[in-house]
N, C-alpha and C. Protein backbone atom coordinates (compact mmCIF):
# COMPACT_ATOMS: atom_id res chain seq x y z
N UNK A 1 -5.51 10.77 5.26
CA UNK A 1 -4.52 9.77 4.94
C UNK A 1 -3.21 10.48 4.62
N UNK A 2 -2.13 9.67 5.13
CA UNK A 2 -0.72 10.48 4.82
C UNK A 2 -0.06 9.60 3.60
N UNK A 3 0.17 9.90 2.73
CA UNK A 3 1.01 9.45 1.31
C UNK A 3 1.93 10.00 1.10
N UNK A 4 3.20 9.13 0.47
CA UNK A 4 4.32 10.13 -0.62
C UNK A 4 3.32 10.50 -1.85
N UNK A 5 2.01 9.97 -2.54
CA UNK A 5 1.76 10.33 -3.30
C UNK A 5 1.80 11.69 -3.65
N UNK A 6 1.83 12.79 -4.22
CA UNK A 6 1.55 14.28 -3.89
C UNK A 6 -0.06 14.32 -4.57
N UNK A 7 -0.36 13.57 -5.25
CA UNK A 7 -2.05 14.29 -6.14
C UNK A 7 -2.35 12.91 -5.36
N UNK A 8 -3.90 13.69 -4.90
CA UNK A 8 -5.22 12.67 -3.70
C UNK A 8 -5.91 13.28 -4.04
N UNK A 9 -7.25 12.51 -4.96
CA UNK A 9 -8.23 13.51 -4.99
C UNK A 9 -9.79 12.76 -4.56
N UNK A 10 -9.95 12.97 -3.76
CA UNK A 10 -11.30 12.57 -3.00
C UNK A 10 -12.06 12.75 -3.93
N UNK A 11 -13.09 11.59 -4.24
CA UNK A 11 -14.11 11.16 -5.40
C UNK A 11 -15.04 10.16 -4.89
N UNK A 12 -16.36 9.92 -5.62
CA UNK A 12 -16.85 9.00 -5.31
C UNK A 12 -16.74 7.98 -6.85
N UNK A 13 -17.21 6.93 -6.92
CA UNK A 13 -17.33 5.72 -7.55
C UNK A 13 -18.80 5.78 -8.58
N UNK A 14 -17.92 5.82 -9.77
CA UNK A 14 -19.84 6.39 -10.48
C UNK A 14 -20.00 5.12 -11.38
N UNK A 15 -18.73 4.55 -12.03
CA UNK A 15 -19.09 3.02 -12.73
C UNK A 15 -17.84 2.44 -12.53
N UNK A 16 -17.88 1.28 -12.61
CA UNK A 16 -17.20 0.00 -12.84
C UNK A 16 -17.63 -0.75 -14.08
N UNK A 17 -16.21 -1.17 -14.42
CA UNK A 17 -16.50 -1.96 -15.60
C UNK A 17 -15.39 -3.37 -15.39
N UNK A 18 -16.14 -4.08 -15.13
CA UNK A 18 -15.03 -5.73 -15.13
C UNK A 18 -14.83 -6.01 -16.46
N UNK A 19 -13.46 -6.59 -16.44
CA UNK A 19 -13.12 -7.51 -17.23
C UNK A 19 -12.85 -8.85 -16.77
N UNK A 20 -11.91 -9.87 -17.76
CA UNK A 20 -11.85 -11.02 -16.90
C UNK A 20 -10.81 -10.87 -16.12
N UNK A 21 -9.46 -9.87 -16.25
CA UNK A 21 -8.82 -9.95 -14.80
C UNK A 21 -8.77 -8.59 -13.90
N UNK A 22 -8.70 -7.06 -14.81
CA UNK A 22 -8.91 -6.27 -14.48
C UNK A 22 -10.45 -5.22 -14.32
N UNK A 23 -10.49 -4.60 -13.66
CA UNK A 23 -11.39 -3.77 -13.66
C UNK A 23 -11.46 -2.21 -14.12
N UNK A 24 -11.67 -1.59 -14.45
CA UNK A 24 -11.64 -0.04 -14.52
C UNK A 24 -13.13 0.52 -13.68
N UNK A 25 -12.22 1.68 -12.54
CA UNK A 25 -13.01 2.41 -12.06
C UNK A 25 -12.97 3.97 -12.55
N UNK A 26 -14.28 4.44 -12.69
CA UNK A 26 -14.29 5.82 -12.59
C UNK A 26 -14.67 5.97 -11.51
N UNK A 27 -13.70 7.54 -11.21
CA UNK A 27 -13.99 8.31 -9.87
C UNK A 27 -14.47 9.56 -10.01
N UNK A 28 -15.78 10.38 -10.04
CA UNK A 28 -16.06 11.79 -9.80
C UNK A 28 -15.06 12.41 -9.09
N UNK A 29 -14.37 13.03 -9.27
CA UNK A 29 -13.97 14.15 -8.34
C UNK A 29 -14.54 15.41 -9.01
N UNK A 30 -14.00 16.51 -8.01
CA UNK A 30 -14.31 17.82 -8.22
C UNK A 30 -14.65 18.38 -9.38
N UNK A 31 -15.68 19.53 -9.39
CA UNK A 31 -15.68 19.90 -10.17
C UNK A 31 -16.20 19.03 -12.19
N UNK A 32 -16.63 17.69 -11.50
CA UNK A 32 -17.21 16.99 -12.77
C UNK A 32 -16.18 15.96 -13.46
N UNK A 33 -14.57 16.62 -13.05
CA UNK A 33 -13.61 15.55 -14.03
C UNK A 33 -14.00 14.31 -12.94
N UNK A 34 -13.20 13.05 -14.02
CA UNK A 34 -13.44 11.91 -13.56
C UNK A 34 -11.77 11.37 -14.19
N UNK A 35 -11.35 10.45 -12.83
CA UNK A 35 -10.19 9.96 -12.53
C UNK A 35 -10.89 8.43 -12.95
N UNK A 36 -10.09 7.86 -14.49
CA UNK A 36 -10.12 6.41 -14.59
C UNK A 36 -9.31 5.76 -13.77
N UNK A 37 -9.01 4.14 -13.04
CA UNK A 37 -8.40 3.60 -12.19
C UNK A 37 -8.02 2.23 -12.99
N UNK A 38 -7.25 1.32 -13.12
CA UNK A 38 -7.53 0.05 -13.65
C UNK A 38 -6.38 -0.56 -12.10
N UNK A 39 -7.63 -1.35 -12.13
CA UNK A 39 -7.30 -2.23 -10.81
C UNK A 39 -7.25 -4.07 -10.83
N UNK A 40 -7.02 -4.72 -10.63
CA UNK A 40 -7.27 -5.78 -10.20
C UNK A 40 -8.85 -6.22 -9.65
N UNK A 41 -9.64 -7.55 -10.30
CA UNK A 41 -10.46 -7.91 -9.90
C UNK A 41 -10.38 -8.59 -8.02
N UNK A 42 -8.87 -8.78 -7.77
CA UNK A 42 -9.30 -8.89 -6.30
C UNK A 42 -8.94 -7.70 -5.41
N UNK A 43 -8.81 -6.65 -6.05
CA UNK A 43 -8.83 -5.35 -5.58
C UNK A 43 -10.25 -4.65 -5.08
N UNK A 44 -11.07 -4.71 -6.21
CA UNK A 44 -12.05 -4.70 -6.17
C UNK A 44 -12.82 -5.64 -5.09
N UNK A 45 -12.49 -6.81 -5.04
CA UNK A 45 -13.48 -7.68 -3.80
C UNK A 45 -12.76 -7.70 -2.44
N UNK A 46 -11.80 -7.27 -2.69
CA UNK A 46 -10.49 -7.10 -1.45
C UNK A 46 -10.84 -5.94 -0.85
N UNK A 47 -10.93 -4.79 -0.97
CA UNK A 47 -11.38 -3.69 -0.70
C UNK A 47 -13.26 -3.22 -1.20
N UNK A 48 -13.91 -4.26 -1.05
CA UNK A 48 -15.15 -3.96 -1.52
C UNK A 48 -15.46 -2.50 -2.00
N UNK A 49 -14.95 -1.94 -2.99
CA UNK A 49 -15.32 -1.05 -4.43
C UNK A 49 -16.54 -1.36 -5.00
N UNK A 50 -17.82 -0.49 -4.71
CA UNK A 50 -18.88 -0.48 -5.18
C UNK A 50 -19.23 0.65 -5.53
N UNK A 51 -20.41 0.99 -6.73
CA UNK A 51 -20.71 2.04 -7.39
C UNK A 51 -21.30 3.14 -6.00
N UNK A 52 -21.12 4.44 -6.12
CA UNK A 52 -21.38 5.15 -4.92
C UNK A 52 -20.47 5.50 -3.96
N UNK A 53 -18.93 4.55 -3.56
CA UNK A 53 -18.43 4.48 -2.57
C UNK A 53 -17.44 6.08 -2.44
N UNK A 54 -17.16 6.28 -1.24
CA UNK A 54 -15.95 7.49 -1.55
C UNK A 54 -14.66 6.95 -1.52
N UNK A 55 -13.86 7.66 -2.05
CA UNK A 55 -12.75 6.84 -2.41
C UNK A 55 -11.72 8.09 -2.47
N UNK A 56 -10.20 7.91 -2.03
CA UNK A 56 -9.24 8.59 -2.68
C UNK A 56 -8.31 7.78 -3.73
N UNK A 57 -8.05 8.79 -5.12
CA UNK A 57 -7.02 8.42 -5.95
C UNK A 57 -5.99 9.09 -6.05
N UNK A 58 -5.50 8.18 -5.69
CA UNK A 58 -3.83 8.66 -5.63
C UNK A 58 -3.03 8.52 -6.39
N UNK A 59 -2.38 9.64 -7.29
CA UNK A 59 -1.03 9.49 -8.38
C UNK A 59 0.09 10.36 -8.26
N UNK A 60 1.52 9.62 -7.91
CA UNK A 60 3.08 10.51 -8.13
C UNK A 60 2.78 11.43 -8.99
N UNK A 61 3.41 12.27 -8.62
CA UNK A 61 3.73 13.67 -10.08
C UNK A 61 4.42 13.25 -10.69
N UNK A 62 5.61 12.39 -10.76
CA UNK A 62 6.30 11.93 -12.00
C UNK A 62 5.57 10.90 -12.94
N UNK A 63 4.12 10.74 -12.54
CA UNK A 63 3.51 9.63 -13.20
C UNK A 63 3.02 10.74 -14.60
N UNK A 64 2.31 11.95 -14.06
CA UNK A 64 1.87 12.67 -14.92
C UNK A 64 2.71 13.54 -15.97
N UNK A 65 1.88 13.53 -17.03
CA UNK A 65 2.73 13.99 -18.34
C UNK A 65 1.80 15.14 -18.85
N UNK A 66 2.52 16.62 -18.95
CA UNK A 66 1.73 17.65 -19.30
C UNK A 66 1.62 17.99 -20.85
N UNK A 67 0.77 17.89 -21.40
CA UNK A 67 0.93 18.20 -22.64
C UNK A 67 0.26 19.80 -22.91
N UNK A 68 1.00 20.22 -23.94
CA UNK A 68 0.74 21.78 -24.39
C UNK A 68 -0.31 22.22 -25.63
N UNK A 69 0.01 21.30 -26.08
CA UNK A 69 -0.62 20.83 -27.59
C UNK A 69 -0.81 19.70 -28.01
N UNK A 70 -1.85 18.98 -28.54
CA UNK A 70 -2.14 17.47 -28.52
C UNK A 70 -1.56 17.67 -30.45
N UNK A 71 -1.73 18.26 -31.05
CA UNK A 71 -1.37 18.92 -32.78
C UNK A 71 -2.11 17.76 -33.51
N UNK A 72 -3.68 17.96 -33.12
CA UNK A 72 -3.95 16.57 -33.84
C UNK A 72 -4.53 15.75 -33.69
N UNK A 73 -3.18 14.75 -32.38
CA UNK A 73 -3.39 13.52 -31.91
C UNK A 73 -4.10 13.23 -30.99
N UNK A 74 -4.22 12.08 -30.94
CA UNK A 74 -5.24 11.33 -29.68
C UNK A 74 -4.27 10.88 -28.64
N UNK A 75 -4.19 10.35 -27.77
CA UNK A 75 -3.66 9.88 -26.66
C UNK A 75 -4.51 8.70 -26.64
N UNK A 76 -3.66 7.33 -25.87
CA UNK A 76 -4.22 6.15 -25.15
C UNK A 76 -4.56 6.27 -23.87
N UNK A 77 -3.99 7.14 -23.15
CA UNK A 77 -4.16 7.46 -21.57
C UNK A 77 -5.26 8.03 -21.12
N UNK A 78 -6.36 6.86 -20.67
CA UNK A 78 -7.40 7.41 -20.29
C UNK A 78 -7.47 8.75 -19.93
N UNK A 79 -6.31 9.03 -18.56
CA UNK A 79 -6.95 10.61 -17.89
C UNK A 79 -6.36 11.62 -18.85
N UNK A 80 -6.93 12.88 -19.05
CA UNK A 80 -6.11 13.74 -19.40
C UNK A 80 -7.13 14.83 -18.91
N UNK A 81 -6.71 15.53 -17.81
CA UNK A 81 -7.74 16.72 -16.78
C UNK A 81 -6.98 18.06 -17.55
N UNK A 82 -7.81 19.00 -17.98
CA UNK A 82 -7.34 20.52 -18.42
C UNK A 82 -7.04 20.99 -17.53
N UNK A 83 -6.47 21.65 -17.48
CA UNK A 83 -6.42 23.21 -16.14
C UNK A 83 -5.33 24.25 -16.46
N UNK A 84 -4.90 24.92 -15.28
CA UNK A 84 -4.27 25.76 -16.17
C UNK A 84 -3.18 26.07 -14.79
N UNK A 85 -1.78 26.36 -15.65
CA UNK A 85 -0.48 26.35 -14.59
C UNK A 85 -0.59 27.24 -13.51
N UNK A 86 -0.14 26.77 -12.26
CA UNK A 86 -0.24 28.23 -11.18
C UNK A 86 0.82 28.10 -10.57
N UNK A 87 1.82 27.41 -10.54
CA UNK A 87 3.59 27.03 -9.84
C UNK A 87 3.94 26.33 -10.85
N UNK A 88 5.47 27.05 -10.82
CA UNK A 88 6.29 26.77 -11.31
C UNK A 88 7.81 26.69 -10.46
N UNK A 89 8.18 25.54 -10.30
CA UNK A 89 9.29 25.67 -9.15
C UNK A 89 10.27 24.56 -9.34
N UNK A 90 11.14 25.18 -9.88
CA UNK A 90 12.78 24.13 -10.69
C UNK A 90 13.16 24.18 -9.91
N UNK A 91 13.91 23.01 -9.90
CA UNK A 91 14.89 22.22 -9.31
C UNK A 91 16.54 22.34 -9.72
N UNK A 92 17.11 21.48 -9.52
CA UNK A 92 18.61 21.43 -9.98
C UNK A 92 18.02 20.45 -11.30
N UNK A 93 17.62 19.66 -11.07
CA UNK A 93 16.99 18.87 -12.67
C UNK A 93 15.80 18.55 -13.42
N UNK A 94 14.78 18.49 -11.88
CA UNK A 94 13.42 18.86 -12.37
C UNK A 94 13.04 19.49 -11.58
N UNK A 95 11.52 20.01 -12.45
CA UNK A 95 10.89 21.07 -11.53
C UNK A 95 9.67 20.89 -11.68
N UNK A 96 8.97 20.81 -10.54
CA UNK A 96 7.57 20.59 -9.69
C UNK A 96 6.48 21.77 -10.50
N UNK A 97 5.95 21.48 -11.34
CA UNK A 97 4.56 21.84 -11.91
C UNK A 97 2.83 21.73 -11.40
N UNK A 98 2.28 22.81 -11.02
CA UNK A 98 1.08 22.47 -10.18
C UNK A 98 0.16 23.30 -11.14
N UNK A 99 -0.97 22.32 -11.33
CA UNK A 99 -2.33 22.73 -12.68
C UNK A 99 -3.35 22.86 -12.19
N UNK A 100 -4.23 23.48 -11.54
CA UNK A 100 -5.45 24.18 -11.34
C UNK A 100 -6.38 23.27 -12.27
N UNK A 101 -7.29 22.54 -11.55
CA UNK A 101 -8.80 21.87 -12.01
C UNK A 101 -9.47 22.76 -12.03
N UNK A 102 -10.64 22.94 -12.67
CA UNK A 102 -11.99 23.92 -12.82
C UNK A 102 -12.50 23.48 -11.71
N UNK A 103 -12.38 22.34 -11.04
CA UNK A 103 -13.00 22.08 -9.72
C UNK A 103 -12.37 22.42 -8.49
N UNK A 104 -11.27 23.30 -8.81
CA UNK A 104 -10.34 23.52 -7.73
C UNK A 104 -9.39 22.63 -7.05
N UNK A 105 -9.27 21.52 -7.83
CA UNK A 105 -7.92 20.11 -7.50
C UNK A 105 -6.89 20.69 -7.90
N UNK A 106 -5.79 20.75 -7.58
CA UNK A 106 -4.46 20.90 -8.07
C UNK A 106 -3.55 19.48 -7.91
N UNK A 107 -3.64 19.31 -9.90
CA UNK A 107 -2.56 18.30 -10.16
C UNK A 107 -1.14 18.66 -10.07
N UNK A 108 -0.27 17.98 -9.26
CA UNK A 108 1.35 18.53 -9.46
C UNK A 108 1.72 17.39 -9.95
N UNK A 109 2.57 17.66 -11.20
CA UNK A 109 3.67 16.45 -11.94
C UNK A 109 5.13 17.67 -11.50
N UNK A 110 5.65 16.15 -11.92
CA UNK A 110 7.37 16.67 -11.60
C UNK A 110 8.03 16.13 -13.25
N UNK A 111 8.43 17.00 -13.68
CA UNK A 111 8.85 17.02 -15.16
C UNK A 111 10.66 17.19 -15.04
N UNK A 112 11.42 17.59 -16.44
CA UNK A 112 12.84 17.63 -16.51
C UNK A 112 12.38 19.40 -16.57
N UNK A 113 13.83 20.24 -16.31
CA UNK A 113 13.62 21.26 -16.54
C UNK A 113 13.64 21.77 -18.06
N UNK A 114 14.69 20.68 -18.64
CA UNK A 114 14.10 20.84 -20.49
C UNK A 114 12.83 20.40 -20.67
N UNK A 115 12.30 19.38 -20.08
CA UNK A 115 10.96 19.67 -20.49
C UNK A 115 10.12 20.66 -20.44
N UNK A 116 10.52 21.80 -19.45
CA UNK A 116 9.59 22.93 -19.02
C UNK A 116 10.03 23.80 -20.20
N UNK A 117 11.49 23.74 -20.31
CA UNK A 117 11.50 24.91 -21.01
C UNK A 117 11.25 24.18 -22.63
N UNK A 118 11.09 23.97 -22.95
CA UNK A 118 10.93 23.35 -24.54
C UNK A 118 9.38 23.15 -24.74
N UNK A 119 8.64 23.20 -23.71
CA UNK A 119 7.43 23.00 -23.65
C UNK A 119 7.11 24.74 -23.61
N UNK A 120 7.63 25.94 -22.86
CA UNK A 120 7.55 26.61 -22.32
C UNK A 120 6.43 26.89 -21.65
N UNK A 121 6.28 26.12 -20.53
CA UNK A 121 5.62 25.79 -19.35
C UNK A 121 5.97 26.98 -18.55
N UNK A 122 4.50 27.98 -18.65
CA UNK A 122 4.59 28.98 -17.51
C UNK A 122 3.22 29.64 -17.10
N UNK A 123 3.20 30.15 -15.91
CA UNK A 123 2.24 30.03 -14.71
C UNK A 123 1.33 30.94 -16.04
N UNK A 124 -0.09 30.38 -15.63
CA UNK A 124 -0.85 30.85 -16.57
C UNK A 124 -1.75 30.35 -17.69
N UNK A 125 -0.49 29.37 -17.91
CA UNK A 125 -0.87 28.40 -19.35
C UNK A 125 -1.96 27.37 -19.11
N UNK A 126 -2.40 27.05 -20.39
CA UNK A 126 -3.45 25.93 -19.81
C UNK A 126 -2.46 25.10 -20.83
N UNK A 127 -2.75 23.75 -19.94
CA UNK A 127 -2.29 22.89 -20.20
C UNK A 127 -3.16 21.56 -19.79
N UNK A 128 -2.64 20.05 -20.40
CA UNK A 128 -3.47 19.12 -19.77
C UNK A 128 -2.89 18.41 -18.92
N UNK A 129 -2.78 18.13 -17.69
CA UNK A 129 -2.47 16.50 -17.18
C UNK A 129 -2.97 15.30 -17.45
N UNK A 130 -2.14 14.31 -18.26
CA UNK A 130 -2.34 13.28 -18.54
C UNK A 130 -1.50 12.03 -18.10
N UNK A 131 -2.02 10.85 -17.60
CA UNK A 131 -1.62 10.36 -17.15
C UNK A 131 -2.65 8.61 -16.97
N UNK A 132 -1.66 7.87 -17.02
CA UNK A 132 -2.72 6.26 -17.45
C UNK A 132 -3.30 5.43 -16.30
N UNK A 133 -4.13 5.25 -16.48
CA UNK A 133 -5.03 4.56 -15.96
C UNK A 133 -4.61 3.45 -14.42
N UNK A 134 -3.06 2.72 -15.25
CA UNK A 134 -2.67 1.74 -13.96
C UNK A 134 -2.12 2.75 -13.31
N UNK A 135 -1.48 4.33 -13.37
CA UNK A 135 -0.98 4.90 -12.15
C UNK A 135 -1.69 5.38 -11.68
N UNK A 136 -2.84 4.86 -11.00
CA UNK A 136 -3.48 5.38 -9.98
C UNK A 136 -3.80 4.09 -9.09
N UNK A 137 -3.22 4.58 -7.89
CA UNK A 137 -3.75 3.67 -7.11
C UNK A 137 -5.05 4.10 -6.15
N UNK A 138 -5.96 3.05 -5.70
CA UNK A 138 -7.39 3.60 -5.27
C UNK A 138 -7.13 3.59 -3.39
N UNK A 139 -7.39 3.96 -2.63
CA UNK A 139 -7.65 3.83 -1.50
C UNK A 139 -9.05 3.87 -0.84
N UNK A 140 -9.63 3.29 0.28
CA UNK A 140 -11.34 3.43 0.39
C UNK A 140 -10.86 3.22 1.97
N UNK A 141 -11.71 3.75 2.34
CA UNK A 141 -11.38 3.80 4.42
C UNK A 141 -11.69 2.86 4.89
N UNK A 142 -11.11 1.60 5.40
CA UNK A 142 -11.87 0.44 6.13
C UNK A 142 -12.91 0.31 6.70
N UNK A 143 -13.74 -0.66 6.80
CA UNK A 143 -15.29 -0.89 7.10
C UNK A 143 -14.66 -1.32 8.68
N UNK A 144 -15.31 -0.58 9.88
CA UNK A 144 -15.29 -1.53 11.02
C UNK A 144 -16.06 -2.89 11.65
């Protein structure tokens, strides 16, 4: 599949959980992490989403938010995948960040370059990608 998305990470479908309008999917991907989804209940019957299915999830890098240090706190944002920095590549205002999964996925967010440097975001670091649940959109390959 061709996307502007930049992060696709091929997964399969391990639960669903309905509500009365939305749904949340988990997706296995690589390496054991799991990509939450919150979708629409006619998403789900629109694209028949069933436990088992393969699926790509797709999220912008500007969706994702890297944190360095949680000091503490919890987060609301379902995903938050560890890994650890391997590019680093500024821009005139932001600059394109790419994080190494233990499963071998590479998340890229696109951050400010004060954010890099105030964070001091550099190749090496572990860090988390985090990022919520509605920015992911699901894709599944049409049934013929």
């Amino acid at each position: 599949m061709q996307a502007s998305a930049r992060n696709q990470f091929t997964g399969v479908i391990k639960e669903i959980q309905l509500g009365a309008v939305n749904a949340e999917v988990h997706v296995s991907i690589a390496g054991g992490d799991t990509v939450i989804a919150t979708v629409t209940k006619d998403s789900i019957d629109n694209l028949a989403i069933k436990v088992g299915a393969e699926v790509i999830a797709l999220i912008k890098a500007p969706q994702i938010i890297i944190v360095t240090d949680f000091g503490g706190y919890r987060l609301s944002a379902r995903n938050q995948l560890a890994g650890t920095v391997t590019h680093v590549r500024p821009g005139a205002i932001n600059s394109e960040i790419d994080i190494a999964l233990t499963g071998g996925d590479i998340v890229a967010a696109t951050v400010t370059n004060d954010s890099v440097a105030s964070l001091g975001i550099t190749v090496g670091q572990a860090v988390t990608a985090v990022f919520k649940a509605g920015a992911v959109i699901l894709a599944i390959a049409a049934s013929d």
